[in-house]
C-alpha atoms as a PDB file:
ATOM      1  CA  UNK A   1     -15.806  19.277 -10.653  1.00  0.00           C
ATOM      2  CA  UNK A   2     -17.490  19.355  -6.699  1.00  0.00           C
ATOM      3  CA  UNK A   3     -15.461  17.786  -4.480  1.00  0.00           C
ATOM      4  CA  UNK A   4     -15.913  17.216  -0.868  1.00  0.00           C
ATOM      5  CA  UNK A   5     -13.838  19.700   1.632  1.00  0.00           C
ATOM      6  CA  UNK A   6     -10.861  18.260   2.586  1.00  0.00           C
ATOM      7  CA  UNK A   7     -10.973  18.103   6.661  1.00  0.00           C
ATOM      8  CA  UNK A   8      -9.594  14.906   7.029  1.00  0.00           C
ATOM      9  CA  UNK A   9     -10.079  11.278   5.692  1.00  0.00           C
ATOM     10  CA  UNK A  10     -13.785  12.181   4.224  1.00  0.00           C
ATOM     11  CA  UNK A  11     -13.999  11.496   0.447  1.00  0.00           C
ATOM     12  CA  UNK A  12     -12.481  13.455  -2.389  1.00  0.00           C
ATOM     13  CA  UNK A  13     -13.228  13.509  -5.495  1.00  0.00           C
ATOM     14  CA  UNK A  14     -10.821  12.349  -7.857  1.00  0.00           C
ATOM     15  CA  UNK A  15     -11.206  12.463 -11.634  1.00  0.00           C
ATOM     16  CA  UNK A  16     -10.381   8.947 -13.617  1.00  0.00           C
ATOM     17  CA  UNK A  17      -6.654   9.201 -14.109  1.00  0.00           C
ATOM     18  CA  UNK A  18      -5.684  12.024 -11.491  1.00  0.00           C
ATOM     19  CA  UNK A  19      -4.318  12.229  -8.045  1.00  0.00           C
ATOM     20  CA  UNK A  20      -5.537  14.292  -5.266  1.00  0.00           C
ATOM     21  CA  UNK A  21      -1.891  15.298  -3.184  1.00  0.00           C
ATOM     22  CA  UNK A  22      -1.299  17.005  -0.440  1.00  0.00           C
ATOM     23  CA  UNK A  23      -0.043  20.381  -0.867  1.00  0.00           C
ATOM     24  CA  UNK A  24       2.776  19.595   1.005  1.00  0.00           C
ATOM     25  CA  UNK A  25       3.508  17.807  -1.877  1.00  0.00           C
ATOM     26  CA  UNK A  26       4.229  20.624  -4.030  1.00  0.00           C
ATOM     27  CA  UNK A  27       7.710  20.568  -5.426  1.00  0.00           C
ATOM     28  CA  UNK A  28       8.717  17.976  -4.082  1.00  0.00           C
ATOM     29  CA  UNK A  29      11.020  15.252  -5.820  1.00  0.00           C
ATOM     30  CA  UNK A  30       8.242  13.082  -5.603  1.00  0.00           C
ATOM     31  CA  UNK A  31       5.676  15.201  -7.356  1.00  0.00           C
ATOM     32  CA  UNK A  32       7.806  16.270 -10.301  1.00  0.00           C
ATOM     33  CA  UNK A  33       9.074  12.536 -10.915  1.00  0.00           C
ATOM     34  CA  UNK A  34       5.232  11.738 -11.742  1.00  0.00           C
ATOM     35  CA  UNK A  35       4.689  15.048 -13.863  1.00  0.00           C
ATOM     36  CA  UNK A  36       3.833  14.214 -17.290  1.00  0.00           C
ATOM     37  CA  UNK A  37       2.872  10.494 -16.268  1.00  0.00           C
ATOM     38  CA  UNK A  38      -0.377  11.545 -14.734  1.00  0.00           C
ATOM     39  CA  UNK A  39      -2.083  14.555 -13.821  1.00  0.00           C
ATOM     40  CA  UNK A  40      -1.572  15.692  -9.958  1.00  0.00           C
ATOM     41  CA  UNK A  41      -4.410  17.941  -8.285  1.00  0.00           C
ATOM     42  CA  UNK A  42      -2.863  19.287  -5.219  1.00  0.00           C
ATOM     43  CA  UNK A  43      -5.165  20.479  -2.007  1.00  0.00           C
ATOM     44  CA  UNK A  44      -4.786  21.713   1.563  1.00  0.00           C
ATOM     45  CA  UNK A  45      -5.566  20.012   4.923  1.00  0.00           C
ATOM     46  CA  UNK A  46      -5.106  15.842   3.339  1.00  0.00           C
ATOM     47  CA  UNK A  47      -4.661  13.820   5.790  1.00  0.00           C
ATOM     48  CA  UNK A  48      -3.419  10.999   3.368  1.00  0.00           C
ATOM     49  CA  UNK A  49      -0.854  12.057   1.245  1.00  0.00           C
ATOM     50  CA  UNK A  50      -2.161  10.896  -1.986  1.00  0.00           C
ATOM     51  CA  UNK A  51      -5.386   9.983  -3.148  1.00  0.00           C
ATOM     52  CA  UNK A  52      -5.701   7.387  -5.889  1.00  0.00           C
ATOM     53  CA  UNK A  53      -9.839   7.117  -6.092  1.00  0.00           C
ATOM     54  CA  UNK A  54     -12.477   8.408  -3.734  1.00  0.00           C
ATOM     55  CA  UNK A  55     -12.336   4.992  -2.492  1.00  0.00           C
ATOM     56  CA  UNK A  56      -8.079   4.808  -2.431  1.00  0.00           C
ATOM     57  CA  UNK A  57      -5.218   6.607  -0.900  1.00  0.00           C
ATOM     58  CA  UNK A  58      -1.785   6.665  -0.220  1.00  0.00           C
ATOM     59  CA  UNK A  59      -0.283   7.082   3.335  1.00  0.00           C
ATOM     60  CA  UNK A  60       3.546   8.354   2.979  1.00  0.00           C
ATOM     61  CA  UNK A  61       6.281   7.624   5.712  1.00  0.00           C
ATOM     62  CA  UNK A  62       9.775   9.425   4.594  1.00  0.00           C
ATOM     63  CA  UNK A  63      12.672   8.060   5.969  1.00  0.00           C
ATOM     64  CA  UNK A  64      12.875  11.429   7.963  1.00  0.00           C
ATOM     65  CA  UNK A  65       9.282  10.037   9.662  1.00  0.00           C
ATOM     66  CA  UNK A  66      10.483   6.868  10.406  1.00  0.00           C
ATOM     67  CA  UNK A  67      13.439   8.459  12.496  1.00  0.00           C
ATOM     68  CA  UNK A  68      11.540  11.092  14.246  1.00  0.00           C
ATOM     69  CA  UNK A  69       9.523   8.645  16.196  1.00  0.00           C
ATOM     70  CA  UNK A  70       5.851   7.227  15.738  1.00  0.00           C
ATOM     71  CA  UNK A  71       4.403  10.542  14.944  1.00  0.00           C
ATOM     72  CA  UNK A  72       3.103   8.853  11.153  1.00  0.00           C
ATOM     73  CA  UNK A  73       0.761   5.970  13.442  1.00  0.00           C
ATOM     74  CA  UNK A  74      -2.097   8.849  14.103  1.00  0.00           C
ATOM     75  CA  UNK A  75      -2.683   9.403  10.356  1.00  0.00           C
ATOM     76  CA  UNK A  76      -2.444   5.727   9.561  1.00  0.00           C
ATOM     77  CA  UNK A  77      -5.199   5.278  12.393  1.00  0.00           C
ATOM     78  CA  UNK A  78      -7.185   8.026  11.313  1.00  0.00           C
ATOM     79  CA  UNK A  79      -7.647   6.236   7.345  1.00  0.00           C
ATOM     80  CA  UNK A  80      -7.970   3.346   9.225  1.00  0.00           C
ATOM     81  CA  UNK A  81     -10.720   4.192  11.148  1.00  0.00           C
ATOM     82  CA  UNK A  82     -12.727   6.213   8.273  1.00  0.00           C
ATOM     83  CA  UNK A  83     -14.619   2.776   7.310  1.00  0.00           C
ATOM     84  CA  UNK A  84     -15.077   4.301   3.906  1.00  0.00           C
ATOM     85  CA  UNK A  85     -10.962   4.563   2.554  1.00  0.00           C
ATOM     86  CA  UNK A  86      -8.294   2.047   1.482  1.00  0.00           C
ATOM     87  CA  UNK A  87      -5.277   2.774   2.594  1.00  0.00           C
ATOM     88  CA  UNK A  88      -2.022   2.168   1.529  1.00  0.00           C
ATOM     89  CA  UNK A  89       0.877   2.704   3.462  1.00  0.00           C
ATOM     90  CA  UNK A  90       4.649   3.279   1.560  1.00  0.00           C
ATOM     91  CA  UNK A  91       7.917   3.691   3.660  1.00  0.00           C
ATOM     92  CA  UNK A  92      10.660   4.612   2.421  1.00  0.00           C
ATOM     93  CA  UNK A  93      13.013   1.614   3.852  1.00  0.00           C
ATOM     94  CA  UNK A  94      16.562   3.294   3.439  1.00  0.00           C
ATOM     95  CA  UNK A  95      20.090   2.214   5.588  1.00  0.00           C
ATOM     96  CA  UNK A  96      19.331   5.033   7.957  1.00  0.00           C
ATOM     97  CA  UNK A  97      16.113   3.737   8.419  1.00  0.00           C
ATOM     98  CA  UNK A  98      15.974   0.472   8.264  1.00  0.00           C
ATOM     99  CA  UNK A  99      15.778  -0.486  11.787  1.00  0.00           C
ATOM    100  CA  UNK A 100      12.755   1.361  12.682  1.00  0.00           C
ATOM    101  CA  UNK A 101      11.189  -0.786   9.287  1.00  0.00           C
ATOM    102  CA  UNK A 102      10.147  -4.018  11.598  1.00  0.00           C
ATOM    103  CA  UNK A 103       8.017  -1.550  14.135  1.00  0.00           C
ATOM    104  CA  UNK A 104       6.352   0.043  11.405  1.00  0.00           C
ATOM    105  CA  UNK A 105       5.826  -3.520   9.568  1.00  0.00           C
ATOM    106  CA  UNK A 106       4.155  -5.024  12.848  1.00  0.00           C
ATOM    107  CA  UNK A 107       1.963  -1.366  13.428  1.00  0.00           C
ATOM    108  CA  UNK A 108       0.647  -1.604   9.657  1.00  0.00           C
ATOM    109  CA  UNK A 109       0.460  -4.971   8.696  1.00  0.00           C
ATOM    110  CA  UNK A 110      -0.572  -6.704  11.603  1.00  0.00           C
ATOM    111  CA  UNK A 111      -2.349  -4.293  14.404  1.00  0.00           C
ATOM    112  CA  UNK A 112      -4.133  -2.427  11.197  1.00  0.00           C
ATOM    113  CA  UNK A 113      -4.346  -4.597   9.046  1.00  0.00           C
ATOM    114  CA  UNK A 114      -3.147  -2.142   5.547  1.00  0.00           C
ATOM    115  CA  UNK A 115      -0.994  -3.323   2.636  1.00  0.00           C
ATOM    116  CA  UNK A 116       2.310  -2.058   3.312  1.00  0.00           C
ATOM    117  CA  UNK A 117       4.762  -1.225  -0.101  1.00  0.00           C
ATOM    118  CA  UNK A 118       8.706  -0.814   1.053  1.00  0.00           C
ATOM    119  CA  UNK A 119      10.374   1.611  -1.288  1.00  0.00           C
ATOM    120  CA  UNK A 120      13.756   3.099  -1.649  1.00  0.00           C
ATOM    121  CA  UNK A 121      13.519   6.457  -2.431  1.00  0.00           C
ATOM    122  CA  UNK A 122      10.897   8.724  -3.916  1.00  0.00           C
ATOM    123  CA  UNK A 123      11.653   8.188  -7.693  1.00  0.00           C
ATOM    124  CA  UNK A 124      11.291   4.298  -6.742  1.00  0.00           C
ATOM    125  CA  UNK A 125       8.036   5.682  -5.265  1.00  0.00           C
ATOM    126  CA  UNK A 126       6.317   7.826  -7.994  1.00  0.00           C
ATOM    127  CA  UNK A 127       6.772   5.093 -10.426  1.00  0.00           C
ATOM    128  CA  UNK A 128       4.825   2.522  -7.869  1.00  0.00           C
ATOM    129  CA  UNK A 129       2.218   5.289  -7.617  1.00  0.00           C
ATOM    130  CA  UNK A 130       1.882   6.062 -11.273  1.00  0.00           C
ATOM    131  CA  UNK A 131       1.204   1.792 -11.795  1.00  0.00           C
ATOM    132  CA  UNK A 132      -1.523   2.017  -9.100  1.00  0.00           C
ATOM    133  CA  UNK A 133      -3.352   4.275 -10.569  1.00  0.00           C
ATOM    134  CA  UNK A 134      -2.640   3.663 -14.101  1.00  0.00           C
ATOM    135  CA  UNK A 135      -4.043  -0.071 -12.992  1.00  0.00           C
ATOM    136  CA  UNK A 136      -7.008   1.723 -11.500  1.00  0.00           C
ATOM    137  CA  UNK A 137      -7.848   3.343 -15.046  1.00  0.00           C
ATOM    138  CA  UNK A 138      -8.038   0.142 -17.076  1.00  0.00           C
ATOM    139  CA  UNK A 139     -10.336  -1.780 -14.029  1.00  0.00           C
ATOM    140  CA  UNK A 140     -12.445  -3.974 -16.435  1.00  0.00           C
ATOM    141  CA  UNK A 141     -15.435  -3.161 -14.587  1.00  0.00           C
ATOM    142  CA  UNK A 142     -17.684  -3.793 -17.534  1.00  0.00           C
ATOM    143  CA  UNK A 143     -16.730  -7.200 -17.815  1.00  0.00           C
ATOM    144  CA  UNK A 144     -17.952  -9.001 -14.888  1.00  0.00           C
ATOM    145  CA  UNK A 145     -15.505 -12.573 -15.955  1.00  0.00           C
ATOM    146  CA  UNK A 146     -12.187 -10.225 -15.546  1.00  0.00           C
ATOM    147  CA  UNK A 147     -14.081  -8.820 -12.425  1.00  0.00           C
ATOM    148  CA  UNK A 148     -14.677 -11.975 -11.161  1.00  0.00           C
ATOM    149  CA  UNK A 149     -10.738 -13.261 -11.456  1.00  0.00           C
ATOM    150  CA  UNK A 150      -9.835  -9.694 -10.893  1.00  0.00           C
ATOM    151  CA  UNK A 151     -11.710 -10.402  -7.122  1.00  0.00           C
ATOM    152  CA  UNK A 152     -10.161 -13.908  -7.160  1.00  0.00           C
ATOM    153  CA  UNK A 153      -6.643 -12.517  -7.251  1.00  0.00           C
ATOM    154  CA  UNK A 154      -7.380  -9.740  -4.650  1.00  0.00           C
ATOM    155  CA  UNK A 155      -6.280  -6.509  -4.682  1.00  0.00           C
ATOM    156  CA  UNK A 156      -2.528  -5.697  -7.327  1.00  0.00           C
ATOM    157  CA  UNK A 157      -1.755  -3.509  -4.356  1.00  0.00           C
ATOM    158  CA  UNK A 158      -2.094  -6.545  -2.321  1.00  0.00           C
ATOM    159  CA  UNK A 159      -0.519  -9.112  -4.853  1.00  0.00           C
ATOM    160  CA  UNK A 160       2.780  -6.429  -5.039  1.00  0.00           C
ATOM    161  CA  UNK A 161       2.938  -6.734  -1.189  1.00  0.00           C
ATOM    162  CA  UNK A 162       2.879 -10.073  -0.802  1.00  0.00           C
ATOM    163  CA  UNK A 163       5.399 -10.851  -3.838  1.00  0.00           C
ATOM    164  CA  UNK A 164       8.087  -8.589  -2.120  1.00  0.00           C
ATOM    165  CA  UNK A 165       8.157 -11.384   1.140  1.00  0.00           C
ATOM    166  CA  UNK A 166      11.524 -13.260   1.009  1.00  0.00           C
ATOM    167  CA  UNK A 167      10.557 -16.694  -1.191  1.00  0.00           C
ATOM    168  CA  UNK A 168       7.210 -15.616  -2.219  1.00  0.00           C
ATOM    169  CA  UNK A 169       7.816 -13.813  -6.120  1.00  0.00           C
ATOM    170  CA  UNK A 170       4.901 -13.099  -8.593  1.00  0.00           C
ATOM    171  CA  UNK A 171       4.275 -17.054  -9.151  1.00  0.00           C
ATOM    172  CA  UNK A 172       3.769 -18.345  -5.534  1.00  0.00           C
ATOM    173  CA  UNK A 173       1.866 -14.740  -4.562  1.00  0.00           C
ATOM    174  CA  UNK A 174      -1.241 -15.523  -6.258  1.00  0.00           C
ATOM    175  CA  UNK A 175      -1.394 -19.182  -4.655  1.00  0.00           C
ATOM    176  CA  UNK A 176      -0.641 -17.724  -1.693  1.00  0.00           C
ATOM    177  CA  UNK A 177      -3.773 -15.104  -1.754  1.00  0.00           C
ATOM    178  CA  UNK A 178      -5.767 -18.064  -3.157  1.00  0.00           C
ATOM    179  CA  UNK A 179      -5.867 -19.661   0.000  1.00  0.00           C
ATOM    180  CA  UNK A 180      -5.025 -16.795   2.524  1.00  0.00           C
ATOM    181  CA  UNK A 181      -7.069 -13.953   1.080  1.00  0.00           C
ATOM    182  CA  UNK A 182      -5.890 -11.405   3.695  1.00  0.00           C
ATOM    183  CA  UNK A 183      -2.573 -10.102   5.046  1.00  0.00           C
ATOM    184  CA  UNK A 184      -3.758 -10.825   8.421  1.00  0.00           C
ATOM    185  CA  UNK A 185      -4.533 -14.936   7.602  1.00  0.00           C
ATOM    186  CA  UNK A 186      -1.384 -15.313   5.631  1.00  0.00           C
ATOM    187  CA  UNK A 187       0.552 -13.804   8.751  1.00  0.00           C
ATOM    188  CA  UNK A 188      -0.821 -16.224  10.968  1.00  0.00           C
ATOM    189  CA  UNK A 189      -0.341 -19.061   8.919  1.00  0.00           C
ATOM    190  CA  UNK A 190       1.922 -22.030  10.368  1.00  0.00           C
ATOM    191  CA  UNK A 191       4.927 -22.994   8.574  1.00  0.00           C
ATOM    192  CA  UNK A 192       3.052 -26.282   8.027  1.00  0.00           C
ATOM    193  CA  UNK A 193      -0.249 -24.976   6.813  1.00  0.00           C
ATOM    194  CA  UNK A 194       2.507 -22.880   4.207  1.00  0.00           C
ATOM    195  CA  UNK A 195       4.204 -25.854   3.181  1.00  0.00           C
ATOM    196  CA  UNK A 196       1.854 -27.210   0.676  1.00  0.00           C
ATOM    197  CA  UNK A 197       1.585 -23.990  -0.998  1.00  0.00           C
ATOM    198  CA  UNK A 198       5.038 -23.015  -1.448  1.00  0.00           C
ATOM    199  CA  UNK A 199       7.363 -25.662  -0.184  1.00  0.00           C
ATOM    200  CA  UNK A 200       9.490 -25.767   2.852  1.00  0.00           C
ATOM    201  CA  UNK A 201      12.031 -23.544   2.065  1.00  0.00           C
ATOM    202  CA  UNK A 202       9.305 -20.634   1.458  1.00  0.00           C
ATOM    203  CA  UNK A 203       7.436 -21.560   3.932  1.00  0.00           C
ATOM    204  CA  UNK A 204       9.690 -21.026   6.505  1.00  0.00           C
ATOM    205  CA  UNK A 205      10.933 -18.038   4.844  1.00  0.00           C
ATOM    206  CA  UNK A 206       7.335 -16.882   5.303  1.00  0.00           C
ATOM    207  CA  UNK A 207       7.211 -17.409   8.533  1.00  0.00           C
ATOM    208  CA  UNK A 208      10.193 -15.703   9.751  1.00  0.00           C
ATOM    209  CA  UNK A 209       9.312 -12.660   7.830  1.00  0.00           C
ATOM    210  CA  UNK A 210       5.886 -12.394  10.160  1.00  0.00           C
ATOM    211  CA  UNK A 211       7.450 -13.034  13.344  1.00  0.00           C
ATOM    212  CA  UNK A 212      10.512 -11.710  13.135  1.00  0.00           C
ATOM    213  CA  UNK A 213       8.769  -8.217  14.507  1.00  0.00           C
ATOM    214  CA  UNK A 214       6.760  -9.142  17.184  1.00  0.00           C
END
């Protein structure tokens, strides 16, 4: 199958059930752990890590990143700023680096404006990245009612993001994205616009989680 040449964020193709990786990749703990669970089509010169669709990639911050500095930010702005790719960013949020996680948090969720998926380690990672695209394969896209709710539940990258805030869970995450669609409104969000959502007790829990890093 054609695909486009891989100088940057431009589109790749990626055939219904595979992932486009890095070669960087290659070998690595993370690759073999998703061996056998999906097919892995690895390339040269990626600047995401992983691509899920033509449409959907994977931006992948190692602990080892996190400590070296903010080296990771230009390829995060450089998917960013490709208009035509979704990006999703996952950290590995580990004791070491831990305190370098509220930086990255602020950079990604609220200057860029990407979902943002904490993991703890790379097999925690490859089974994350397996779902997404598995999820991807069985898009009802011939059914435009399961479309429709599909669209009124936003993204399940989005819906997995927003479950892993302190107090949210899977049952107050959709109600959540019901009313604040984006990462960006629901980070903004007052404790008392929250309130009626969730309850106080979330709420505030909310709250705290957004502003605790700026």
């Amino acid at each position: 199958m054609d695909r486009s040449p891989p100088d940057g964020p431009g589109p790749v193709h990626v055939p219904l059930g595979h992932i486009v990786a890095s070669e960087k990749w290659r070998g690595s703990q993370l690759a073999q752990e998703m061996q056998g669970k999906i097919k892995l089509i690895f390339e040269d010169g990626l600047t995401p890590d992983f691509y899920l669709s033509n449409r959907s990639c994977i931006l992948y911050v190692t602990e080892a990143d996190l400590v070296a500095g903010n080296g990771y930010r230009k390829r995060l702005v450089r998917v960013r700023n490709s208009g035509h790719l979704q990006g999703i960013v996952v950290v590995e949020k580990t004791q070491m680096s831990e305190q370098y996680f509220p930086a990255l948090q602020k950079f990604t969720v609220l200057d860029l404006g990407m979902v943002l998926l904490p993991v703890a380690n790379q097999m925690e990672a490859s089974g994350l990245i397996v779902q997404l695209v598995q999820e991807q394969t069985r898009e009802p896209s011939k059914n435009p009612f399961l479309r429709k709710k599909r669209a009124l539940l936003s993204e399940p990258s989005l819906l997995r993001t927003v479950q892993q805030i302190p107090g949210v869970g899977k049952v107050k995450a959709p109600l959540l994205l019901q009313k604040f669609p984006s990462i960006q409104q629901l980070s903004n969000a007052s404790v008392q616009e929250l309130e009626p959502v969730v309850g106080h007790a979330a709420a505030q829990q909310i709250h705290a989680f957004f502003t605790q890093s700026t």
